[in-house]
Structure formats: C-alpha cells, structure tokens
Protein backbone atom coordinates (compact mmCIF):
# COMPACT_ATOMS: atom_id res chain seq x y z
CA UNK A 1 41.47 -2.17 45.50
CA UNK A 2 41.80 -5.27 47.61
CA UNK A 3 41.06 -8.50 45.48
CA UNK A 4 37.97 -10.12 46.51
CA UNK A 5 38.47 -13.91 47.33
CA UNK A 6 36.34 -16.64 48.05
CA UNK A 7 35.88 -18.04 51.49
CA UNK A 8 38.01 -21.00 51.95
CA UNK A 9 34.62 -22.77 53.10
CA UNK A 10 32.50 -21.29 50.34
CA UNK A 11 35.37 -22.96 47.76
CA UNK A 12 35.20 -26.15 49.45
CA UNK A 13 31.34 -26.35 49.02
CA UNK A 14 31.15 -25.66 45.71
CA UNK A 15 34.09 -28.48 44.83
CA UNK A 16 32.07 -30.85 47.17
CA UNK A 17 29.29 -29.98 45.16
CA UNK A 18 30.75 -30.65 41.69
CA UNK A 19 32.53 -33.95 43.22
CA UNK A 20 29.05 -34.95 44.07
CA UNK A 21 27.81 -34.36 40.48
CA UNK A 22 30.18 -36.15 38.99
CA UNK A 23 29.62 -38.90 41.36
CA UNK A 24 26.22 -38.84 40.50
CA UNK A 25 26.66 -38.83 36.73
CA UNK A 26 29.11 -41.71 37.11
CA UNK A 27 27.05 -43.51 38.81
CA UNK A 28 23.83 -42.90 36.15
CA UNK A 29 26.24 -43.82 33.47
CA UNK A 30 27.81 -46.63 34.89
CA UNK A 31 23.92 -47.70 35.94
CA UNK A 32 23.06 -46.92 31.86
CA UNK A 33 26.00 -49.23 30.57
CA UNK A 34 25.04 -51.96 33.18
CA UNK A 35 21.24 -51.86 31.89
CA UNK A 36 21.84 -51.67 28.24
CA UNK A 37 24.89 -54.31 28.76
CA UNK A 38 21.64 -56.48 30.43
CA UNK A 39 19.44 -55.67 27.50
CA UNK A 40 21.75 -56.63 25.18
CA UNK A 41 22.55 -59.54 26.37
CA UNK A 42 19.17 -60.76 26.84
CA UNK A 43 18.34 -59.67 23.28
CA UNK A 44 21.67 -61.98 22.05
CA UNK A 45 20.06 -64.64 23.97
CA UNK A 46 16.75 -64.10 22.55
CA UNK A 47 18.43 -64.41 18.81
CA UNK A 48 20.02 -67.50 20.10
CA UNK A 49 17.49 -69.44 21.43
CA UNK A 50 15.56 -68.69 18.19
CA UNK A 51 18.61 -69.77 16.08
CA UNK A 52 18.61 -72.89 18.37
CA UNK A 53 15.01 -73.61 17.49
CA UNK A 54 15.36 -73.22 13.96
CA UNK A 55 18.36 -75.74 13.49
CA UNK A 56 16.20 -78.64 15.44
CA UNK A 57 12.97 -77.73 13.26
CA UNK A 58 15.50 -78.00 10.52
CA UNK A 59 16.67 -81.41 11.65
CA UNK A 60 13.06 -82.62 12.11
CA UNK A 61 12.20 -81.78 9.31
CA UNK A 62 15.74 -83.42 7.44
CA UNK A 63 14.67 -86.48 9.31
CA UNK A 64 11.10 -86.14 8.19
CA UNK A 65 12.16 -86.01 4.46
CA UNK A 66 14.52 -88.86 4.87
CA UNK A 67 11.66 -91.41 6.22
CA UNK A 68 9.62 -90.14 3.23
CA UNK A 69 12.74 -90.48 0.60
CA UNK A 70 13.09 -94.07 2.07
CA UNK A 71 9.27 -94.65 2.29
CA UNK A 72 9.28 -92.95 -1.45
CA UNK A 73 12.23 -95.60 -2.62
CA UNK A 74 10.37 -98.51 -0.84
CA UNK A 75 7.32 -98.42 -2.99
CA UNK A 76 9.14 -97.33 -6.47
CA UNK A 77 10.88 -100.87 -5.69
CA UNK A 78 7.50 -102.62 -5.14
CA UNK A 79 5.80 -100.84 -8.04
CA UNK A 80 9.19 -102.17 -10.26
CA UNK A 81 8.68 -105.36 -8.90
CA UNK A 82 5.05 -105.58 -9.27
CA UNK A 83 5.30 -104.29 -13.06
CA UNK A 84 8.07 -107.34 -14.01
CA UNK A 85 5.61 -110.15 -12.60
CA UNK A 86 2.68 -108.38 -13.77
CA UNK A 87 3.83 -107.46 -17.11
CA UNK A 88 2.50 -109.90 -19.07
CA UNK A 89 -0.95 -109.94 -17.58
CA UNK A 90 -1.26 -106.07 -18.00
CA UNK A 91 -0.05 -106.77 -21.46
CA UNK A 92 -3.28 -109.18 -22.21
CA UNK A 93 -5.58 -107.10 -20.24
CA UNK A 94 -4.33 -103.89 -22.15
CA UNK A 95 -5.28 -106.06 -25.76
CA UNK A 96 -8.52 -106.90 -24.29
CA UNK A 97 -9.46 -103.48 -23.68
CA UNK A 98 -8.06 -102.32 -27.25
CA UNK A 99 -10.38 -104.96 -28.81
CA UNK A 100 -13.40 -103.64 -26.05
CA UNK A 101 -12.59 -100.30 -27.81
CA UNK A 102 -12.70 -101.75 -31.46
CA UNK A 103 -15.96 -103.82 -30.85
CA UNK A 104 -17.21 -100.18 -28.86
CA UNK A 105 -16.34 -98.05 -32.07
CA UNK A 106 -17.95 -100.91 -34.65
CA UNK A 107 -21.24 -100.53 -31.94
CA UNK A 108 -21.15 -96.66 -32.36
CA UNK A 109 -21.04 -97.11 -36.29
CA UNK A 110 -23.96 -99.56 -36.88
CA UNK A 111 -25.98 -97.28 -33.94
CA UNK A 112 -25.05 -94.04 -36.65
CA UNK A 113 -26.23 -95.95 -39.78
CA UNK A 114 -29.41 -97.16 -38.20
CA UNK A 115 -30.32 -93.87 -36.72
CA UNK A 116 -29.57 -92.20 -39.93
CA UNK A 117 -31.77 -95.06 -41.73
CA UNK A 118 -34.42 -94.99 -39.45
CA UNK A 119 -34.75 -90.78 -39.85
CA UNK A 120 -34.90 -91.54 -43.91
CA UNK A 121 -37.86 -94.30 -42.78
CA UNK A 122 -39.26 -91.87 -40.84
CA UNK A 123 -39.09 -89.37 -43.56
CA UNK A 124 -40.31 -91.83 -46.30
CA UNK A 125 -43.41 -92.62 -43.50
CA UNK A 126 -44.16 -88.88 -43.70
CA UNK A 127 -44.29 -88.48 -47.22
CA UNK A 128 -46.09 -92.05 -47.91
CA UNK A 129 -48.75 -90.55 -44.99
CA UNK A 130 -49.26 -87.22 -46.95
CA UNK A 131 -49.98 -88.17 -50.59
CA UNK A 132 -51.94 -91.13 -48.99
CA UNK A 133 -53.98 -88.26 -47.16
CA UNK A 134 -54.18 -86.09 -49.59
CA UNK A 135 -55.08 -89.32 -52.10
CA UNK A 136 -58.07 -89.92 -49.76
CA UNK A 137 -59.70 -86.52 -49.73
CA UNK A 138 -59.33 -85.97 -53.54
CA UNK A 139 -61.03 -89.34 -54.00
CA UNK A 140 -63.75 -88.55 -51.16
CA UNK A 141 -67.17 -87.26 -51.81
C-alpha cells in the first residue's frame, strides 16, 4: 500500500489557514492589552486626580484652621487684656452682687417668718371665729 499524502495545495491551505488564526488571535490580544493598557491608565488617572483634589481640600482647609488659630489667639489676647484693665471693676461689681445675694437671702428669710406667722394668725383667726360662733348660739334663744 501506497502512502496517502496530502496535496501540496491542500497543505498550503490549511497552513494559510492556521497563519491566519494566529494572525487573528494576535491581533485580538494585542487589541485586549491595548484596551485594558487604556483602561488602566485612565483608572490611574482617575485615582490621581482624586488624590490631587484631596491634598488642595487639605490645604484649604490647613489654611482655614490657621486664620481661625490666629483669629482664636487674637481675641484670647483682647480678652487678657480686657481682664487686667477691667479687673478691678469686675472685682467691685462681683462684691456688689455678693451683697445683692446677702440682702436677697435676708428678703427670703423675713418673707418665711411672716408667711409662717401669718398661717399661725390665720389659724388663731379660725379658732377665735369658732368658739366665738359657737359662744353665740349657746347664748342665743
């Protein structure tokens, strides 16, 4: 038996065929890489911009704290200096409110002791009305 062999042009086909495949899937990959070397990039860009955003709302926001820490170390100074010129008038106002306060607890002690002697008035009143009334109707007809 005589070996069967392939047509030369049958041979050449079929390796023209697989060249084109692998053209083809070189091509697809090389298109794949290209794409996801795109995507990539875009994403690191994406992630950078955002990174770049962040650092100036950082700084803004550094700068914002400074003009308050300044603001802040203004008015502690004014408040210092305000409470060494002032001292000695807050001192006399602070002892005429402490006497206010004494004079306001002496006012809440008499207004105690009267209210408690007016309710024993009150109660003697009562008890002078009923044995007068009950006086009068034992001595009436």
């Amino acid at each position: 038996m005589a070996a069967q062999s392939t047509p030369p042009s049958a041979s050449a086909s079929a390796s023209s065929h697989s060249q084109q495949q692998i053209d083809s899937s070189e091509k697809i990959a090389q298109q794949f890489l290209s794409n996801a070397n795109d995507y990539f990039r875009s994403d690191i860009k994406l992630v950078t911009s955002d990174y770049d955003c962040l650092i100036q709302m950082n700084n803004a926001a550094l700068d914002k704290y400074n003009q308050m820490h300044r603001k802040l170390q203004h008015v502690n100074t004014s408040v210092r200096t305000m409470s060494d010129n002032n001292s000695t008038k807050m001192l006399s106002t602070f002892s005429q409110l402490n006497e206010i306060e004494d004079a306001m607890s002496n006012l809440e002690s008499t207004i105690m002791k009267l209210d408690a002697y007016s309710r024993s008035l009150e109660t003697q009143v009562k008890k002078f009305e009923k044995t007068s009334n009950s006086a009068a109707r034992t001595t009436s007809p």
